[in-house]
C-alpha atoms as a PDB file:
ATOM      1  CA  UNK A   1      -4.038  64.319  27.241  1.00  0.00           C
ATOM      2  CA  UNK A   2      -2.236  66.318  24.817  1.00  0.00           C
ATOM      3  CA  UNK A   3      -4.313  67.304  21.758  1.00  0.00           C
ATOM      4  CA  UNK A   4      -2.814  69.780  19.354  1.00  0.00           C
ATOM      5  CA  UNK A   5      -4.196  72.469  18.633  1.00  0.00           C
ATOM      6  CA  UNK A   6      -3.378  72.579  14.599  1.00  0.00           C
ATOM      7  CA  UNK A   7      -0.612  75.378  15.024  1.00  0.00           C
ATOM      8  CA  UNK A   8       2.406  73.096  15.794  1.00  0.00           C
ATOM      9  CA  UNK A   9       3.688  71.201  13.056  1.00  0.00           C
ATOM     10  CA  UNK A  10       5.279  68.680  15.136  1.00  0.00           C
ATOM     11  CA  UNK A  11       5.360  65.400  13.346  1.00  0.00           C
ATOM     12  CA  UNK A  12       4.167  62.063  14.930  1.00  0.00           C
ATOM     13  CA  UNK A  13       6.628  59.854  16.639  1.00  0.00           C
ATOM     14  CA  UNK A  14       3.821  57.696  18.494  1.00  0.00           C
ATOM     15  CA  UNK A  15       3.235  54.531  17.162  1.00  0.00           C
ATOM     16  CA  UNK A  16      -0.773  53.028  16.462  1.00  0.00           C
ATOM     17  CA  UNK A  17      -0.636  49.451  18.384  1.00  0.00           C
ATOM     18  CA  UNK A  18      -4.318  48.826  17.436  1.00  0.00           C
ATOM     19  CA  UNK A  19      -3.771  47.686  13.948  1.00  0.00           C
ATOM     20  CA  UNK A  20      -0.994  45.543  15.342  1.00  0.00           C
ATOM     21  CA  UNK A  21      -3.158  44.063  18.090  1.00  0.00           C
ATOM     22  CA  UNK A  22      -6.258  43.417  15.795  1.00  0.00           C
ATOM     23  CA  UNK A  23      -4.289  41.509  13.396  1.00  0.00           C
ATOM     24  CA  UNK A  24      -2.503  39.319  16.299  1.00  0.00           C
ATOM     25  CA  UNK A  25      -5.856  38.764  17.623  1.00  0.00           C
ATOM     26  CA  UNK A  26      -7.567  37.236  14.147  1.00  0.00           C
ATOM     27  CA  UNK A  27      -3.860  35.464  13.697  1.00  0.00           C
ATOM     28  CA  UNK A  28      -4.552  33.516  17.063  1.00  0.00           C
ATOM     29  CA  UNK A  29      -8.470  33.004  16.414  1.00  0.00           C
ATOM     30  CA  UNK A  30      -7.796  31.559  12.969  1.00  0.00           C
ATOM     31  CA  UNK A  31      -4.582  29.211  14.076  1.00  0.00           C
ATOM     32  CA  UNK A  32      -6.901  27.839  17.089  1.00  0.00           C
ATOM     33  CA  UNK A  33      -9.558  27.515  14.700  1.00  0.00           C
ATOM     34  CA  UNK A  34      -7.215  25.222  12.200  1.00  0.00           C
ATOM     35  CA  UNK A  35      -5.001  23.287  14.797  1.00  0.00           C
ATOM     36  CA  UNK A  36      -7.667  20.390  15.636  1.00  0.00           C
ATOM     37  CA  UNK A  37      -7.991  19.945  11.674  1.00  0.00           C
ATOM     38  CA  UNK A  38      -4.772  19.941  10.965  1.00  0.00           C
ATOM     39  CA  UNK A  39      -3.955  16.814  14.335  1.00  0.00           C
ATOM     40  CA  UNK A  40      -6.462  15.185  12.213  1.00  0.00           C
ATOM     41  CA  UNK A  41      -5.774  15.561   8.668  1.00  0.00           C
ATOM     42  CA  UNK A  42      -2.643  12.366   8.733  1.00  0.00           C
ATOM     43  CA  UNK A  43      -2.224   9.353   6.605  1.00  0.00           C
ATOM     44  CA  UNK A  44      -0.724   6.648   8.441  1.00  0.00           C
ATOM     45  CA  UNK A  45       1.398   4.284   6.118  1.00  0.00           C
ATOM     46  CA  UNK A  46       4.148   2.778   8.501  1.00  0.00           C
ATOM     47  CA  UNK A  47       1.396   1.822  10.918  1.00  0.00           C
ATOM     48  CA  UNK A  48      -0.171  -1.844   8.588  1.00  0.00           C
ATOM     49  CA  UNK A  49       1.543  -4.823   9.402  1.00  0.00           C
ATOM     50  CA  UNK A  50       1.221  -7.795   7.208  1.00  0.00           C
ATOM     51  CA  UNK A  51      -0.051 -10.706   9.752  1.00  0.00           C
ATOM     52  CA  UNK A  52      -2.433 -13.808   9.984  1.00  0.00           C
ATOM     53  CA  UNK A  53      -5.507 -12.204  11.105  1.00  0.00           C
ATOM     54  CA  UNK A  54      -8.002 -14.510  13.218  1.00  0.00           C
ATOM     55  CA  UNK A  55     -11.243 -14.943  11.468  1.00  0.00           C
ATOM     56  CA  UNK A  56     -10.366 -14.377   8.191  1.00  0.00           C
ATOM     57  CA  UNK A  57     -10.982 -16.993   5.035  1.00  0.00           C
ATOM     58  CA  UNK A  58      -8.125 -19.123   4.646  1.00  0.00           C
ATOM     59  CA  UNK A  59      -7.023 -20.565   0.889  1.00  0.00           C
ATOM     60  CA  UNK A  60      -8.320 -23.768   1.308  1.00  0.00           C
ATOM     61  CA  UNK A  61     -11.865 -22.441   1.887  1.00  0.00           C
ATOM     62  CA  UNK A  62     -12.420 -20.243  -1.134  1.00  0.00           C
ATOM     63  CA  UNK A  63     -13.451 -21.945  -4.531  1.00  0.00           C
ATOM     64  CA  UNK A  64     -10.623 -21.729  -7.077  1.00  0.00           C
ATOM     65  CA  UNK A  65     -11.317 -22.170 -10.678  1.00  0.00           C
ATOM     66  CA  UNK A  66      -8.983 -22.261 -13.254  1.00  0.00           C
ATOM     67  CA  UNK A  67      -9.268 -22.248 -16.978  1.00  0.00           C
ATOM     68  CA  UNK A  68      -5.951 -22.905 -19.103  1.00  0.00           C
ATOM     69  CA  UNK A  69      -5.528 -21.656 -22.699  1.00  0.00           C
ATOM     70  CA  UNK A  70      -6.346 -25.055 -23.667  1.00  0.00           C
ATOM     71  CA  UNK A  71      -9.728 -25.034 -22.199  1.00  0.00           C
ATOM     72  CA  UNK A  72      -8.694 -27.661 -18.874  1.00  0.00           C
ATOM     73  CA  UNK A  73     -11.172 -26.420 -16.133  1.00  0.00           C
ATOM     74  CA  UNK A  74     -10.124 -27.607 -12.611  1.00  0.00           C
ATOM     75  CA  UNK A  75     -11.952 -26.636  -9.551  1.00  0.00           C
ATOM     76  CA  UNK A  76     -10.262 -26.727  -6.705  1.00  0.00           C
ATOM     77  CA  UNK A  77      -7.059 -28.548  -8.347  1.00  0.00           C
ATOM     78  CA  UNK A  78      -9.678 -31.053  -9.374  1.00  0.00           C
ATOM     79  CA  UNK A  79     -10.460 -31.643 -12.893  1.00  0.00           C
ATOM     80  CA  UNK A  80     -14.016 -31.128 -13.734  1.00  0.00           C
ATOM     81  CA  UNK A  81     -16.251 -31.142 -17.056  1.00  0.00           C
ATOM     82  CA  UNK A  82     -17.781 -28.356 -18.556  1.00  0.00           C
ATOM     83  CA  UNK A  83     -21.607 -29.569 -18.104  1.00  0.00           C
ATOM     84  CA  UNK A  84     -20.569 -30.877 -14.393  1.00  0.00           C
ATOM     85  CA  UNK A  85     -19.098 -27.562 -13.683  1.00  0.00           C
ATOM     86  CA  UNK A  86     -22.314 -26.457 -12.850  1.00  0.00           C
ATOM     87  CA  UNK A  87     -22.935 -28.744  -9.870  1.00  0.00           C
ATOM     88  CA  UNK A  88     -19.723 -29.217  -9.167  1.00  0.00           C
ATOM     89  CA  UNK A  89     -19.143 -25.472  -8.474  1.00  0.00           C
ATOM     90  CA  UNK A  90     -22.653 -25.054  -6.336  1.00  0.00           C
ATOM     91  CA  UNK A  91     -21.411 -28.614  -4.236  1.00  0.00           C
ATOM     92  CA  UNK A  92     -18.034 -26.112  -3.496  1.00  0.00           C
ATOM     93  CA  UNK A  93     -19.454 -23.236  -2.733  1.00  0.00           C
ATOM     94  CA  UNK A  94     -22.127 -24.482   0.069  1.00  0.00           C
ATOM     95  CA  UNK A  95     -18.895 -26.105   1.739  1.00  0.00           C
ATOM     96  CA  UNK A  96     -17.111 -22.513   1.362  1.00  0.00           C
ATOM     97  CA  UNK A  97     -18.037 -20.583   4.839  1.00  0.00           C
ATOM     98  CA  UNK A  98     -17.473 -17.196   2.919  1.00  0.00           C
ATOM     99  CA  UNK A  99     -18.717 -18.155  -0.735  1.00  0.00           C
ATOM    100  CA  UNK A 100     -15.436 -16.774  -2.446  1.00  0.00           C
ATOM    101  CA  UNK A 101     -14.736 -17.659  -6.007  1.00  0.00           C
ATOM    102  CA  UNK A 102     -11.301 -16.896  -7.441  1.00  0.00           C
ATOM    103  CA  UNK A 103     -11.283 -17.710 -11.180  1.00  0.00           C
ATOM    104  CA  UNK A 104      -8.502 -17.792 -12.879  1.00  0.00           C
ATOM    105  CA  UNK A 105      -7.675 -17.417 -16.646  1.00  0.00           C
ATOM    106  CA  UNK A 106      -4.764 -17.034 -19.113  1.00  0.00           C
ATOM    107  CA  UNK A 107      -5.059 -13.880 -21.327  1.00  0.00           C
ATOM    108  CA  UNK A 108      -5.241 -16.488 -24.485  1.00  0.00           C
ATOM    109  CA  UNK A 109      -8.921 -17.535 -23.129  1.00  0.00           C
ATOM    110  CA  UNK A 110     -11.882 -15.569 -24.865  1.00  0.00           C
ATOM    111  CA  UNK A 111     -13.990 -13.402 -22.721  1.00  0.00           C
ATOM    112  CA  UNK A 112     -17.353 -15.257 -23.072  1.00  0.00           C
ATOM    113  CA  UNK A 113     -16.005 -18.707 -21.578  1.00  0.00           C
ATOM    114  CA  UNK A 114     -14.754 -17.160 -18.461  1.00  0.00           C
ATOM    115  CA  UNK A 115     -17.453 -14.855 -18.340  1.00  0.00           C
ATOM    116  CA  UNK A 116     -19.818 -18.002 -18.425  1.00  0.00           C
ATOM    117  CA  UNK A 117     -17.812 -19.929 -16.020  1.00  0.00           C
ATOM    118  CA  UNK A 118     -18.694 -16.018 -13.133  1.00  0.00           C
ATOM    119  CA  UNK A 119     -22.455 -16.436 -13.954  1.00  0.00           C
ATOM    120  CA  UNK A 120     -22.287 -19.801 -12.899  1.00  0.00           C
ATOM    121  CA  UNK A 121     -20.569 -19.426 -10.572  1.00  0.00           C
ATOM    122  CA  UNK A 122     -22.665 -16.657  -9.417  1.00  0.00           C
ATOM    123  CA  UNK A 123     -25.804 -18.466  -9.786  1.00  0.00           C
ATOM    124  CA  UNK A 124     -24.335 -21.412  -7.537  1.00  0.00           C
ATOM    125  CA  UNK A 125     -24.377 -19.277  -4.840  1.00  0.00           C
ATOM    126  CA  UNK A 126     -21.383 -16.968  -4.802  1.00  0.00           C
ATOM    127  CA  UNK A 127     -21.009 -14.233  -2.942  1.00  0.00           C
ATOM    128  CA  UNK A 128     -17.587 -12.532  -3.553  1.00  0.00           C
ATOM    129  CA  UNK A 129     -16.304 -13.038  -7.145  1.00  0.00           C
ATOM    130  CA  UNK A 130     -12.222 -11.932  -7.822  1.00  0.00           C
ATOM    131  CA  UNK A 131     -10.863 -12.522 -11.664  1.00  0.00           C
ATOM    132  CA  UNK A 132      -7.225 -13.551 -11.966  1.00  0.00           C
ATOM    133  CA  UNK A 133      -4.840 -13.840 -14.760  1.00  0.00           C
ATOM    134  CA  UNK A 134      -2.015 -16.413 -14.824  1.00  0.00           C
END
């Protein structure tokens, strides 16, 4: 091993491979560190297919009420009352297997009536409750 003794001036043409090395080494830790996050870390959005699935609640088994701007409530394309609602609405629901309740509303309607017509709803037995406008 050649150590100097301080009397040459003889500069140094050696290079230091130990920073080099410890850097490399805490490059490779922190890359296999992050590569099982980053496998993980996707958001598929080709991968949904719009299909019939098996099991699910068809139309004709979900209780649709509609209320026109002219205050014509029809249940189920039937035309109903607004004191038979009520009974009419709980009679629909126990035949629905998933107690679903779409009501639907034009924007002329006032807030309270369709409100009223949820609660009821609600109170009938619903389940699931969706608001639609026409």
């Amino acid at each position: 091993m050649g150590v100097s003794s301080g009397g040459s001036e003889e500069p140094i043409t050696e290079i230091n491979l130990t920073p080099l090395v410890d850097v490399s080494l805490v490059l490779v830790i922190i890359f296999m560190a992050v590569a099982p996050f980053a496998l993980q870390a996707g958001i598929k959005v080709l991968q949904s297919k719009a299909s019939a699935q098996v099991g699910k609640v068809s139309l004709s088994e979900i209780v649709q009420v509609r209320l026109d701007k002219a205050g014509k409530l029809t249940l189920n394309g039937v035309e109903v009352t607004r004191d038979g609602y009520a009974a009419a609405v709980a009679q629909a629901i126990a035949k629905s297997a998933d107690k679903f309740v779409i009501v639907k509303a034009d924007t002329e309607n006032r807030v309270g009536q369709v409100v009223g017509l949820m609660d009821e709803a609600r109170q009938a037995g619903a389940l699931k409750m969706a608001l639609m406008k026409n």
